[in-house]
C-alpha atoms as a PDB file:
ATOM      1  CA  UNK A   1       0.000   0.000   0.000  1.00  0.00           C
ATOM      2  CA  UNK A   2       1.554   3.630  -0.879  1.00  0.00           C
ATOM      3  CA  UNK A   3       0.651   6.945   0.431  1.00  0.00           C
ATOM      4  CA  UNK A   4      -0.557   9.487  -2.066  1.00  0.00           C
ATOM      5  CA  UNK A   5      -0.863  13.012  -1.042  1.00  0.00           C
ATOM      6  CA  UNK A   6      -3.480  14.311  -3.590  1.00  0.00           C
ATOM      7  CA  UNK A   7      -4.035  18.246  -3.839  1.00  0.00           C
ATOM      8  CA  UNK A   8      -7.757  18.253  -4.071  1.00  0.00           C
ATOM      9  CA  UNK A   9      -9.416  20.835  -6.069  1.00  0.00           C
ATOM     10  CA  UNK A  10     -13.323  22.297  -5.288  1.00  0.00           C
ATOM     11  CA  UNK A  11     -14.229  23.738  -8.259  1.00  0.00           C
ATOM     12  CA  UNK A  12     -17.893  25.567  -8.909  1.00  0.00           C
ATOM     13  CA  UNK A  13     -19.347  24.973 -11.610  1.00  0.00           C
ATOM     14  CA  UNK A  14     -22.378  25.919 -13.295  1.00  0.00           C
ATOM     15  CA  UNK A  15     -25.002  22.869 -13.587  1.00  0.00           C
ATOM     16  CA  UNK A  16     -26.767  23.675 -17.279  1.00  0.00           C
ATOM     17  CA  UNK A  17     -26.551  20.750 -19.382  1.00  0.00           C
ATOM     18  CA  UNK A  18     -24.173  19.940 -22.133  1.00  0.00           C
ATOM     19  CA  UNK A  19     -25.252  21.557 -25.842  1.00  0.00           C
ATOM     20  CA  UNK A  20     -25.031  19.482 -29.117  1.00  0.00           C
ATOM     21  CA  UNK A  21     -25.196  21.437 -32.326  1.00  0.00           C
ATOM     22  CA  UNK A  22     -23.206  22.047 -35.602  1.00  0.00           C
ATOM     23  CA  UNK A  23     -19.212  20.841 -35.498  1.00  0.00           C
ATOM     24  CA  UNK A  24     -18.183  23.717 -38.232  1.00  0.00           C
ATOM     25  CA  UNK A  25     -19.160  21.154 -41.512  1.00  0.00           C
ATOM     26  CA  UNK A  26     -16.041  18.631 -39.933  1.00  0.00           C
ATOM     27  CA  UNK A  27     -17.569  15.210 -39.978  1.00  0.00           C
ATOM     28  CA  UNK A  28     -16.378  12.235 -37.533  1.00  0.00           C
ATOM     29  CA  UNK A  29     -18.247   9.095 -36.631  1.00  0.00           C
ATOM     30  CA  UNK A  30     -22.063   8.573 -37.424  1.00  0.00           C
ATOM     31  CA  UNK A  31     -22.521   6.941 -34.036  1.00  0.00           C
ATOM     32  CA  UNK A  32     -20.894  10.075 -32.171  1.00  0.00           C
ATOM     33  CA  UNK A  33     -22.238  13.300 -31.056  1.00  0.00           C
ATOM     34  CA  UNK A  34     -20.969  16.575 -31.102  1.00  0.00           C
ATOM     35  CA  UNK A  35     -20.364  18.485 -28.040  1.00  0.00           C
ATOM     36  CA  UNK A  36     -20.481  22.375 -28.385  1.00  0.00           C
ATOM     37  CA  UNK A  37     -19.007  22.681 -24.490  1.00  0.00           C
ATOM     38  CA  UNK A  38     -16.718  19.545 -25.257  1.00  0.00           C
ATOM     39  CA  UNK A  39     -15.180  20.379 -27.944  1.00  0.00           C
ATOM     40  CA  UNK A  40     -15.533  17.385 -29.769  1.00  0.00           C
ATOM     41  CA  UNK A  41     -17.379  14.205 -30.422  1.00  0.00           C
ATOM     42  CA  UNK A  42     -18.835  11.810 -27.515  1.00  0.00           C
ATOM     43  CA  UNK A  43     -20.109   8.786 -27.461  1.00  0.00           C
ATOM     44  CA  UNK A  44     -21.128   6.335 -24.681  1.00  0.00           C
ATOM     45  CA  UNK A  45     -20.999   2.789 -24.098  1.00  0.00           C
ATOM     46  CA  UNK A  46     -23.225   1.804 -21.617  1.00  0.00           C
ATOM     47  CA  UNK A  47     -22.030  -1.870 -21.482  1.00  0.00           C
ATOM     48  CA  UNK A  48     -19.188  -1.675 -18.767  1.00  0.00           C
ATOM     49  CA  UNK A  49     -15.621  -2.890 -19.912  1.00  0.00           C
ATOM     50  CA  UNK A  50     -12.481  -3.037 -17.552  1.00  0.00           C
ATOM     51  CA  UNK A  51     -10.552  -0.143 -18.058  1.00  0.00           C
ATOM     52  CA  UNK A  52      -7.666  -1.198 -20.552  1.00  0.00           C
ATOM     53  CA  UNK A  53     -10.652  -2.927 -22.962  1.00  0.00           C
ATOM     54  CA  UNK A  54     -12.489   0.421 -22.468  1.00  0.00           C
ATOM     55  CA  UNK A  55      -9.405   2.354 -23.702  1.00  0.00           C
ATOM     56  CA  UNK A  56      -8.744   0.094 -26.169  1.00  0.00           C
ATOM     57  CA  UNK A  57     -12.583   0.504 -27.474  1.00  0.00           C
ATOM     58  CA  UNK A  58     -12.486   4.191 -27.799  1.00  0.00           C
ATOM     59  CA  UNK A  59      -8.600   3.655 -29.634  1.00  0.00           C
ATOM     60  CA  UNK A  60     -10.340   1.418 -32.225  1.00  0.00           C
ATOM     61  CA  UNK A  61     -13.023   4.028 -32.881  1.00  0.00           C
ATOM     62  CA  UNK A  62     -10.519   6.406 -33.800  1.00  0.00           C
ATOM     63  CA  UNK A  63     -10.915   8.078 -30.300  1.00  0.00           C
ATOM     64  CA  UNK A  64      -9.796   7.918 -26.600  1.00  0.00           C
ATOM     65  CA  UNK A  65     -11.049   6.886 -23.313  1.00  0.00           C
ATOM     66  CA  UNK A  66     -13.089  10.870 -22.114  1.00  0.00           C
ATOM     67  CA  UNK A  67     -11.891  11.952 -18.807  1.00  0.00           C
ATOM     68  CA  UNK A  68     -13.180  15.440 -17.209  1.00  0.00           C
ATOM     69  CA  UNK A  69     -10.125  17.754 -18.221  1.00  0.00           C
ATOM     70  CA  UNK A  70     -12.150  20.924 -17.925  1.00  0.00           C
ATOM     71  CA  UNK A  71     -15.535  22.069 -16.824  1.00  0.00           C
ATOM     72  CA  UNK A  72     -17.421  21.772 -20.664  1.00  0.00           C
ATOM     73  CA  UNK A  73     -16.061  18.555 -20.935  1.00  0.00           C
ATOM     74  CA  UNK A  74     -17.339  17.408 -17.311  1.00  0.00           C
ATOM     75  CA  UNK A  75     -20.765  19.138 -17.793  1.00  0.00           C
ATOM     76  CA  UNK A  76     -21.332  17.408 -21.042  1.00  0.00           C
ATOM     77  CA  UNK A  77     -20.408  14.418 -19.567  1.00  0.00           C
ATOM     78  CA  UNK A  78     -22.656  14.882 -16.182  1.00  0.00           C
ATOM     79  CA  UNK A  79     -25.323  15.894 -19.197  1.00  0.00           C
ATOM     80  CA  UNK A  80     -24.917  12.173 -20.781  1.00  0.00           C
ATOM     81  CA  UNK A  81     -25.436  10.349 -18.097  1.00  0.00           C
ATOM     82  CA  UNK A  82     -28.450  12.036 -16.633  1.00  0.00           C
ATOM     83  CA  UNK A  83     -29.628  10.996 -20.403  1.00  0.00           C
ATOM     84  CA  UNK A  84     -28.880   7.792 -20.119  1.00  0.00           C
ATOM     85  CA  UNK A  85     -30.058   7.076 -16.340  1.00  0.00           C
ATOM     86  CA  UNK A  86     -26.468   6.424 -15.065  1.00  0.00           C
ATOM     87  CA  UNK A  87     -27.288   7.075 -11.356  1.00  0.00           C
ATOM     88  CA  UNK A  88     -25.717   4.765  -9.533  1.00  0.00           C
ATOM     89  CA  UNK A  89     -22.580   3.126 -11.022  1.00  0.00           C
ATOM     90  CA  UNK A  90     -19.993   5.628 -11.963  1.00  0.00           C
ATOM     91  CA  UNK A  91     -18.502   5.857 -15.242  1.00  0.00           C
ATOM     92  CA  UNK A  92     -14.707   5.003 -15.993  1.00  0.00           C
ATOM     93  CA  UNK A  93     -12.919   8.218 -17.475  1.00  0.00           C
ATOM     94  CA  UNK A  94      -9.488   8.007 -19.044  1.00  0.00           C
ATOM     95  CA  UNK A  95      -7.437   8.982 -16.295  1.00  0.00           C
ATOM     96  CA  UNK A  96      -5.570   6.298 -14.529  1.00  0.00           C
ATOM     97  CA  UNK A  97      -2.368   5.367 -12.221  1.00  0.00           C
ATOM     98  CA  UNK A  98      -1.472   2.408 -14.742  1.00  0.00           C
ATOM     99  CA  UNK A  99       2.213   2.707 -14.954  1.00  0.00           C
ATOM    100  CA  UNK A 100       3.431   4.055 -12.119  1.00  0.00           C
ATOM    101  CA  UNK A 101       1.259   3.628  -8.470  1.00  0.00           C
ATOM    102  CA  UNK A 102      -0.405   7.052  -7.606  1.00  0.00           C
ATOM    103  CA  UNK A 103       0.632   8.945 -10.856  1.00  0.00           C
ATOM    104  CA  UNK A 104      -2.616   9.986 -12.309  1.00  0.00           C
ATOM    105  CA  UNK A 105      -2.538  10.991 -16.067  1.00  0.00           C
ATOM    106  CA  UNK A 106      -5.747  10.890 -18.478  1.00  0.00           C
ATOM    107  CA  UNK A 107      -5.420   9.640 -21.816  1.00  0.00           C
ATOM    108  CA  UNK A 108      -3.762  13.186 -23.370  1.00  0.00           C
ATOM    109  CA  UNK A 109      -1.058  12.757 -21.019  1.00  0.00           C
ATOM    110  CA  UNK A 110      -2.667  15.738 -18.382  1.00  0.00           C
ATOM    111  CA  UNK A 111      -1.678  14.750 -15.005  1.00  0.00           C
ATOM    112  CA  UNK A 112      -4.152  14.767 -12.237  1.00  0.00           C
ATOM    113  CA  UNK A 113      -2.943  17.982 -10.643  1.00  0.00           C
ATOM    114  CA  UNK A 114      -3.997  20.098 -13.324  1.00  0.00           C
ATOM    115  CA  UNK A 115      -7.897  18.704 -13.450  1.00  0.00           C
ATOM    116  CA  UNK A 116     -10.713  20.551 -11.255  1.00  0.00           C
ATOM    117  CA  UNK A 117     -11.681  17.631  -9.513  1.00  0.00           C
ATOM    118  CA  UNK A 118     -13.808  17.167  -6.652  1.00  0.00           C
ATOM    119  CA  UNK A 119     -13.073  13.837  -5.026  1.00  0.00           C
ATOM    120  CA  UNK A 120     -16.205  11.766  -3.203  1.00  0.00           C
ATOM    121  CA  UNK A 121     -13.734  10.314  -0.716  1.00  0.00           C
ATOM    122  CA  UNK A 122     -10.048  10.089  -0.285  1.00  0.00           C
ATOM    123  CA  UNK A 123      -8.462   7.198  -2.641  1.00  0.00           C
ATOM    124  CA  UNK A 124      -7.231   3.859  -1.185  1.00  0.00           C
ATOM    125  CA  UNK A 125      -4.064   3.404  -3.744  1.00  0.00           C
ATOM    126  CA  UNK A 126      -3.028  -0.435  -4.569  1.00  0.00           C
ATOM    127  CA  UNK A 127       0.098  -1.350  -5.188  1.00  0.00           C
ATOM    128  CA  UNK A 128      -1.262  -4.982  -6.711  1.00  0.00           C
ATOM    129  CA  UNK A 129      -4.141  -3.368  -8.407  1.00  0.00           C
ATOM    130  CA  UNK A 130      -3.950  -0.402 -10.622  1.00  0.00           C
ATOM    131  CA  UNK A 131      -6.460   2.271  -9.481  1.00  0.00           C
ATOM    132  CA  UNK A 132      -8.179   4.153 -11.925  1.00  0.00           C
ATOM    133  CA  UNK A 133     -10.749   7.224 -11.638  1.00  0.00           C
ATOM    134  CA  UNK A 134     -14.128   6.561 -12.053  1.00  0.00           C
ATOM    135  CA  UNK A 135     -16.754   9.532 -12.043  1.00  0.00           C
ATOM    136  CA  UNK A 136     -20.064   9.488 -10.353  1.00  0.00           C
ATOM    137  CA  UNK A 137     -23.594  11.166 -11.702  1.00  0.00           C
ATOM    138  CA  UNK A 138     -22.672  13.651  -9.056  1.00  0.00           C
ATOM    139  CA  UNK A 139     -20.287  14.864 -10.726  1.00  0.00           C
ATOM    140  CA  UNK A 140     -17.444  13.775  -8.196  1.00  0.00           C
ATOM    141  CA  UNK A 141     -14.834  11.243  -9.427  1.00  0.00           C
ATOM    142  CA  UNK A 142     -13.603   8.446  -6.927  1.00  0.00           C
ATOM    143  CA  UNK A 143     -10.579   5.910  -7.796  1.00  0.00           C
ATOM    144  CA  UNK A 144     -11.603   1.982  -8.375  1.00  0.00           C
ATOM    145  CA  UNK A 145      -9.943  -0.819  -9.874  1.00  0.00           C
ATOM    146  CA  UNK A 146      -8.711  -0.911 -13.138  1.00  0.00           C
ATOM    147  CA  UNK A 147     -10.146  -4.456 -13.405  1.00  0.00           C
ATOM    148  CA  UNK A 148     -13.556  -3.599 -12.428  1.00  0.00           C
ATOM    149  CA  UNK A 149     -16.105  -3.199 -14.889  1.00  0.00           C
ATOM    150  CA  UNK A 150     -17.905   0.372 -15.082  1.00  0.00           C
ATOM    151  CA  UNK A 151     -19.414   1.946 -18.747  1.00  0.00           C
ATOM    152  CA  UNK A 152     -17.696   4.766 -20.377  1.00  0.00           C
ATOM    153  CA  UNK A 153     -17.527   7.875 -22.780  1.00  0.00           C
ATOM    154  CA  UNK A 154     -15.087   7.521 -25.963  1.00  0.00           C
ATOM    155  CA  UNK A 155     -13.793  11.661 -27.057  1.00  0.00           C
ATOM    156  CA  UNK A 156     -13.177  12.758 -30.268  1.00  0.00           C
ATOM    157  CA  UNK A 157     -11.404  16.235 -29.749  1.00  0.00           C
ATOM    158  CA  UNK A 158     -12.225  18.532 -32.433  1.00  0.00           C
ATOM    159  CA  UNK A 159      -9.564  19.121 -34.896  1.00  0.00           C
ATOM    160  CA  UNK A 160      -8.814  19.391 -38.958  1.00  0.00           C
ATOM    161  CA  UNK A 161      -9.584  15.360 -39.048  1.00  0.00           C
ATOM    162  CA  UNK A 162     -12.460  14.917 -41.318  1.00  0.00           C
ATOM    163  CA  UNK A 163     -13.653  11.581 -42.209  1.00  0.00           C
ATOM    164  CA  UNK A 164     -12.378  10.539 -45.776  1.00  0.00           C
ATOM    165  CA  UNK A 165     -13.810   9.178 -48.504  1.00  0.00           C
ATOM    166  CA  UNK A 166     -14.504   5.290 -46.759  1.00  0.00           C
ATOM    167  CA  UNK A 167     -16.497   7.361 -44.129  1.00  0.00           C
ATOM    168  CA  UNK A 168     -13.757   7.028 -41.121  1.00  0.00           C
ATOM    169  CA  UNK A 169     -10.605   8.938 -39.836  1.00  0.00           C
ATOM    170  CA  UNK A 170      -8.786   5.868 -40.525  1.00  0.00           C
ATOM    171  CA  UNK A 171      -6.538   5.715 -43.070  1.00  0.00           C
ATOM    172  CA  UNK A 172      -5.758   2.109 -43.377  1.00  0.00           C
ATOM    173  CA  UNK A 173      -9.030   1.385 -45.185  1.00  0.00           C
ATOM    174  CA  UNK A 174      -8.533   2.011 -49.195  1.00  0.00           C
ATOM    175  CA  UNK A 175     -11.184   2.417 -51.642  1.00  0.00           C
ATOM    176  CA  UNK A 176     -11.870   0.635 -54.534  1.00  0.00           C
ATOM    177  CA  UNK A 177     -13.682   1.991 -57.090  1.00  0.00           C
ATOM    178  CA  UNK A 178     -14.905  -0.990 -58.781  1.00  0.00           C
ATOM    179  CA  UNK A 179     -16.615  -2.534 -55.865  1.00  0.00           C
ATOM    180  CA  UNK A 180     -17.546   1.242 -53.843  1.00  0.00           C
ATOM    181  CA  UNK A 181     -16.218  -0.513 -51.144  1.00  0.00           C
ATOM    182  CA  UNK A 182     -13.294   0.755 -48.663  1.00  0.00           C
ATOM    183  CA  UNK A 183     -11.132  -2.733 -47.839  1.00  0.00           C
ATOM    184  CA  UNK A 184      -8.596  -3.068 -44.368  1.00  0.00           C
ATOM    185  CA  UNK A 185      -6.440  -5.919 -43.509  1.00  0.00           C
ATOM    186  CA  UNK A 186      -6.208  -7.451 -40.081  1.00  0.00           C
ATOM    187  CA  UNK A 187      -2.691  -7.007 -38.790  1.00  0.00           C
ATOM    188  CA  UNK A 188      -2.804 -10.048 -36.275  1.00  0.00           C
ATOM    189  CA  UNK A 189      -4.826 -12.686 -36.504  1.00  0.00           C
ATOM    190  CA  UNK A 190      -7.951 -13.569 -34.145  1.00  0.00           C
ATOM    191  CA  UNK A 191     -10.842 -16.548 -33.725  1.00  0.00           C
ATOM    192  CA  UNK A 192     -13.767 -15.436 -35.784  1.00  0.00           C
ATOM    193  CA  UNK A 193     -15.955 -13.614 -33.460  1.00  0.00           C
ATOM    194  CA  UNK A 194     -13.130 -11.191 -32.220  1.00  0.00           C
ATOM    195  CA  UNK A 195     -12.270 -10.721 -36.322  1.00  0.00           C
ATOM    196  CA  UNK A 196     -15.930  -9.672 -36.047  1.00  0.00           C
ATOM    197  CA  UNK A 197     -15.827  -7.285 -33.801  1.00  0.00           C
ATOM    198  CA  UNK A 198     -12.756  -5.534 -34.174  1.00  0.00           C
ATOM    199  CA  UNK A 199     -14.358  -5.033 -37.909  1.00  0.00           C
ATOM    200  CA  UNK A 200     -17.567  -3.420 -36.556  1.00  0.00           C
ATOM    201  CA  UNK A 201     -15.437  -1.605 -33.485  1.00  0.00           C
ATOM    202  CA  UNK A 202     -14.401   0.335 -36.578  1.00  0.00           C
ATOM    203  CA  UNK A 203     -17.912   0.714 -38.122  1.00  0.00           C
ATOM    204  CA  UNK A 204     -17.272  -1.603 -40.666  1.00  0.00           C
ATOM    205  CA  UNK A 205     -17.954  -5.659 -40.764  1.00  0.00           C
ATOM    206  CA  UNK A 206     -16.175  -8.370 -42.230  1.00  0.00           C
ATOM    207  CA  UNK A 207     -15.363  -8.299 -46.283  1.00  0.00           C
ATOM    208  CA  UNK A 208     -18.702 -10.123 -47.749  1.00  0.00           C
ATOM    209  CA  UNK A 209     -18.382 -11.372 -51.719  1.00  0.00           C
ATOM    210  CA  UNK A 210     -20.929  -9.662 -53.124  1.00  0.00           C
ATOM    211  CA  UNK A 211     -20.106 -10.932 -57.040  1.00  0.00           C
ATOM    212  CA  UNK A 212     -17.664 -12.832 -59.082  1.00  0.00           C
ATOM    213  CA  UNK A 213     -15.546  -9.853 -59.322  1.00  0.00           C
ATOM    214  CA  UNK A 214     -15.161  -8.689 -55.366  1.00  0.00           C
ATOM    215  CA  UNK A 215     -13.941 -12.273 -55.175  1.00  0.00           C
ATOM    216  CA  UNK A 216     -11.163 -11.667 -57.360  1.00  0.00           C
ATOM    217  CA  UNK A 217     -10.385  -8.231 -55.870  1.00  0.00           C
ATOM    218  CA  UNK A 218     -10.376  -9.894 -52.567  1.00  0.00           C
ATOM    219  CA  UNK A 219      -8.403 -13.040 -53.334  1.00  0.00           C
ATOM    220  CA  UNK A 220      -5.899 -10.397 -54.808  1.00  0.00           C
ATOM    221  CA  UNK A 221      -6.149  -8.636 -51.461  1.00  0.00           C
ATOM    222  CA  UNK A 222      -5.447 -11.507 -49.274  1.00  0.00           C
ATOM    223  CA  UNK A 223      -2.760 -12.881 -51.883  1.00  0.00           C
ATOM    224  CA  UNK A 224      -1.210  -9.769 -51.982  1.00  0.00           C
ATOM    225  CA  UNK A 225      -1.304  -9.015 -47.906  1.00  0.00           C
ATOM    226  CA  UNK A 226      -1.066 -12.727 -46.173  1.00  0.00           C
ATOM    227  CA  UNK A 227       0.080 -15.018 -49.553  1.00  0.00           C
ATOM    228  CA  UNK A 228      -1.928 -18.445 -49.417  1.00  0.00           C
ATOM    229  CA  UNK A 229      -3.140 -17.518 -46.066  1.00  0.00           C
ATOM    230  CA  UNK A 230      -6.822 -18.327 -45.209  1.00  0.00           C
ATOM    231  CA  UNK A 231      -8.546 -15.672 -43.974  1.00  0.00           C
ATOM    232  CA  UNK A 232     -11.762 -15.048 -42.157  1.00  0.00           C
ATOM    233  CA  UNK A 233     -15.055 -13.915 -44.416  1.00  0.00           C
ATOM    234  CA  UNK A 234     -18.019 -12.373 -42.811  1.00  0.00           C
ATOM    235  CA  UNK A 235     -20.569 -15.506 -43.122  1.00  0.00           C
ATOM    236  CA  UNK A 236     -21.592 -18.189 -40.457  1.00  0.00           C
ATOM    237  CA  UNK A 237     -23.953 -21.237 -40.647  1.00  0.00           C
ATOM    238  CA  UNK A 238     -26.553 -21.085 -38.833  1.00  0.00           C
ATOM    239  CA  UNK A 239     -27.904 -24.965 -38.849  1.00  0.00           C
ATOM    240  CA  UNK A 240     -26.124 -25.062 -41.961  1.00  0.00           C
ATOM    241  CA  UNK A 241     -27.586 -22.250 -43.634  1.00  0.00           C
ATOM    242  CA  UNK A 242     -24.901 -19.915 -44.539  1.00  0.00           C
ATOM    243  CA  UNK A 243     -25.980 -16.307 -43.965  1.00  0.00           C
ATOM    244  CA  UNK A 244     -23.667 -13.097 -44.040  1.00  0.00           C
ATOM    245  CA  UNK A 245     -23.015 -10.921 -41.572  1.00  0.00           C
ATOM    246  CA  UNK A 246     -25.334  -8.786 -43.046  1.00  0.00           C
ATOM    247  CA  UNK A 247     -28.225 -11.424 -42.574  1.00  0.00           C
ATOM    248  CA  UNK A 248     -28.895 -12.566 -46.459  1.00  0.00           C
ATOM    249  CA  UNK A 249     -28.185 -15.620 -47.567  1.00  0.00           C
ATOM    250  CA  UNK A 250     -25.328 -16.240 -49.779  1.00  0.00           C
ATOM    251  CA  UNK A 251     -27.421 -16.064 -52.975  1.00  0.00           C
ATOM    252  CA  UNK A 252     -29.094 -12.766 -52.003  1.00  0.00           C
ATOM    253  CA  UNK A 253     -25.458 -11.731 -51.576  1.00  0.00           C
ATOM    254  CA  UNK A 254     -24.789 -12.313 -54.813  1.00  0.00           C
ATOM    255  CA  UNK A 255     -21.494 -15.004 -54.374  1.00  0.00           C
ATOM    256  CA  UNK A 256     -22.214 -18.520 -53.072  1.00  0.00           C
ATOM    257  CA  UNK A 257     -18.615 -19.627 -54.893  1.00  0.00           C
ATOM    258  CA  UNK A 258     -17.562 -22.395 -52.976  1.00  0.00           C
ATOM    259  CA  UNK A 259     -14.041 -24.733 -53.123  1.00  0.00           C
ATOM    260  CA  UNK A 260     -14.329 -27.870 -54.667  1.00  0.00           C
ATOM    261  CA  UNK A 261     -15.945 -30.234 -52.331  1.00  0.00           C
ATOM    262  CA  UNK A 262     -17.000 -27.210 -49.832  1.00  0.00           C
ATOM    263  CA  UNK A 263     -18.899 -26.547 -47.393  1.00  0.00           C
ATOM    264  CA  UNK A 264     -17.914 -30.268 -45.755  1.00  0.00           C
ATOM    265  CA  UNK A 265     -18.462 -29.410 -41.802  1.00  0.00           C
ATOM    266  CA  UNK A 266     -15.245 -31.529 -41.192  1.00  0.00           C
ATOM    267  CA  UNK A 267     -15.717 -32.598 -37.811  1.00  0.00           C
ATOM    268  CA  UNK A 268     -18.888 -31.208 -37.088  1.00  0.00           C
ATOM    269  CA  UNK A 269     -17.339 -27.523 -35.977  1.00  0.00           C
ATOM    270  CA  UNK A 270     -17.115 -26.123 -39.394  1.00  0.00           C
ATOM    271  CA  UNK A 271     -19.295 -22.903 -38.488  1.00  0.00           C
ATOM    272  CA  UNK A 272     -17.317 -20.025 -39.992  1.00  0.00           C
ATOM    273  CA  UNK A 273     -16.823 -18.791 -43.665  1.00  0.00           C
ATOM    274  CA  UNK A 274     -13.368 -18.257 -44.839  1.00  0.00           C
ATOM    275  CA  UNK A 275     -11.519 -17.219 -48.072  1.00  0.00           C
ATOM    276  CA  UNK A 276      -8.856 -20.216 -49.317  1.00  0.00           C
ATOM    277  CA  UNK A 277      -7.004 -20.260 -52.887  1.00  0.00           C
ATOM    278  CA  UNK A 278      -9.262 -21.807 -55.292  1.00  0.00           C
ATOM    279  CA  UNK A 279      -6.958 -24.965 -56.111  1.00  0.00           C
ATOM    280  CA  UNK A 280      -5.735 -23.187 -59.005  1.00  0.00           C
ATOM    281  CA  UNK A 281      -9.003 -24.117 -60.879  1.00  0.00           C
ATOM    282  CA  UNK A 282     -10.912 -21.482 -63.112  1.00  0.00           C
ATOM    283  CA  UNK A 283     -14.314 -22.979 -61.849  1.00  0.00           C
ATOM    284  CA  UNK A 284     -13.986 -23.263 -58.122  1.00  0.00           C
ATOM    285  CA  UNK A 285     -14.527 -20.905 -55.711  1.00  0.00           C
ATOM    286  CA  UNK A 286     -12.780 -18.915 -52.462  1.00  0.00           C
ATOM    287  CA  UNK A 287     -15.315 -19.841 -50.038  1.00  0.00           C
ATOM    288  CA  UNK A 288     -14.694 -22.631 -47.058  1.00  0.00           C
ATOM    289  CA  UNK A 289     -16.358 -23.395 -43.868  1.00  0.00           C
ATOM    290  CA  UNK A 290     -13.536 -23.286 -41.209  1.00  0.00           C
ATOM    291  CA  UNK A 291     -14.043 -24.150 -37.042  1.00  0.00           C
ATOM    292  CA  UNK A 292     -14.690 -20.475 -35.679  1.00  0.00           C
ATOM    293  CA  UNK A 293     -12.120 -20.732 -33.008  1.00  0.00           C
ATOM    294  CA  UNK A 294      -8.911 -20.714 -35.294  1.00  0.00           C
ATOM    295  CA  UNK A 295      -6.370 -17.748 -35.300  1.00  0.00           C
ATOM    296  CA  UNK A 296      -6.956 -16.116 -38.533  1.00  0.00           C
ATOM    297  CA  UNK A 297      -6.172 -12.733 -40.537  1.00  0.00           C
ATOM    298  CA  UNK A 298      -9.539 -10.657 -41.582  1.00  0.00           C
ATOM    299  CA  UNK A 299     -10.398  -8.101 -44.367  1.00  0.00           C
ATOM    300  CA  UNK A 300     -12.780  -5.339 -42.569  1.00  0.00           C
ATOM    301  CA  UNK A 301     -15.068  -3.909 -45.621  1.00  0.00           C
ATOM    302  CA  UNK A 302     -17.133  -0.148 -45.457  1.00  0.00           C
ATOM    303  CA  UNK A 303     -19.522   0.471 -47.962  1.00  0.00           C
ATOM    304  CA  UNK A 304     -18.379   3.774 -48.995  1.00  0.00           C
END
C-alpha cells in the first residue's frame, strides 16, 4: 500500500446541461455526437468494460477513453449520463495510475494535478491493483480498480480530421472503385468472433463477396497481404444455412462460390466462412467453412 498526497481541487461549476449542435461542416463518426461545451465528439458505451478494454474501445473508434479535463467537458459528460439514467454506477474516465502507483494521467497525457476535480472520498491506492478514476452522476470522481467493470464515454477532440472518402478517420481502409467498397487488412490474426468485432469496433464488418468480381479483388487482397493464407469472411452457418453478416443468404449476396468439395463441416465444428485459394481451378470458388475458433487474418469492408 503507498501513500498518495493528492491536492484536491473544489471547483464551482455551473449545472446547465451539455449543448449538441453544428461541429463547423467537420464530420467524424455517425454513431458520435458533437459536443459544443466539449469540444468534440462523444459517445457512450453503456455496457461496462475493464478499463484497458475500455481504452482500447475508444482507440479502435478512432478516439480515446473521455476523462473530465475541464468544466465543458465534465458538464457534457454529467449531461450524458443524466440521459442515459447512469445514477448509480460511476462511469470510468481516461485517467488512470497504470504505470506508475499514484501517478494519475488521463489519456492526453494531463496529469491529475492540473484537473478541477472534486473527489467523493479520499483514494485507497493499490500497489497490486492499478487504481483508476471513475466519475459518479454527481459529478465527483472516486478511484476503483482498473479491473472492475464500469461503462464509459469515448472523445473525439475537435480538430482538422475529417472523415475521408470510406467514411472514417482511418486511413488504413482504401477504396476501390470498382466494388464502392473501402477494404482493411487485419494485422494479427484472431478466432472469428473477435475478427468480427474488431471489424464493426471500426464501423465496418467483415469483407462479404458480393459478385464474381469482389472475389477476385479480394483473393488479390489476401494474396497480396497474407500469400496463401486463409482468412476469415463475414458468413456463419446457422444450422447449416450460410448467412452473411449482413443477414442474407449467400445467394441474395450475390457469391455462393464455394471450393471444390466445400462446405464439408469436417468434424462437425465447421461454423465459420473463410476465403482459401481456389486450387488453381478457373471454376472453383474462395469460399470454405472453417471451425470459428482458429487464429486467422480478416479483411474489414465499409460500404463507402
Amino acid at each position: 500500500m503507498s501513500v498518495l498526497v493528492l491536492f484536491l481541487a473544489i471547483c464551482t461549476w455551473t449545472a446547465n446541461a451539455a449543448s449538441t449542435g453544428a461541429s463547423d461542416g467537420l464530420l467524424f463518426r455517425p454513431d458520435y455526437t458533437f459536443d459544443n461545451e466539449a469540444g468534440g465528439w462523444l459517445k457512450f458505451h453503456p455496457i461496462p468494460k475493464q478499463w484497458r478494454q475500455a481504452a482500447l474501445r475508444c482507440h479502435h473508434e478512432g478516439a480515446i477513453l473521455a476523462s473530465p479535463l475541464n468544466e465543458g467537458l465534465s458538464r457534457a459528460l454529467g449531461a450524458i449520463m443524466e440521459v442515459h439514467g447512469v445514477t448509480t454506477s460511476p462511469v470510468f474516465t481516461g485517467t488512470a495510475a497504470i504505470y506508475t502507483s499514484g501517478e494519475f494521467q488521463s489519456m492526453e497525457g494531463v496529469p491529475i494535478s492540473n484537473m478541477c476535480l472534486t473527489w467523493s472520498a479520499e483514494p485507497n491506492i493499490n500497489d497490486s491493483n492499478p487504481s483508476c478514476i471513475a466519475m459518479n452522476a454527481n459529478g465527483t470522481v472516486t478511484a476503483v480498480p482498473c479491473l472492475d467493470h464500469h461503462p464509459f464515454f469515448c472523445y473525439r477532440k475537435k480538430g482538422v480530421s475529417v472523415l475521408n472518402k470510406c467514411g472514417t478517420v482511418d486511413p488504413e481502409y482504401v477504396f476501390n472503385s470498382k466494388t464502392g467498397s473501402c477494404y482493411k487488412t487485419s494485422k494479427v490474426g484472431l478466432i472469428w468472433k473477435d475478427a468480427y468485432t474488431s471489424c464493426a469496433t471500426d464501423g465496418a464488418h467483415l469483407a462479404v463477396i458480393n459478385s464474381e468480381e469482389e472475389a477476385q479483388i479480394l483473393s488479390d487482397l489476401r494474396r497480396k497481404t497474407f500469400e496463401k493464407e486463409t482468412v476469415h469472411a463475414g458468413i456463419r452457418s446457422w444450422n447449416r444455412e450460410w448467412i452473411t453478416v449482413q443477414g442474407q443468404s449467400l445467394k441474395e449476396a450475390g457469391y455462393a462460390h464455394w471450393r471444390n468439395g466445400e462446405p464439408n463441416n469436417a468434424g462437425g465444428v465447421e461454423d465459420c466462412g473463410s476465403m482459401v485459394e481456389n486450387d488453381k481451378d478457373p471454376e472453383a470458388g474462395i469460399l470454405n467453412d472453417v471451425p470459428c475458433d482458429g487464429l486467422k487474418h480478416y479483411i474489414c469492408e465499409i460500404e463507402a
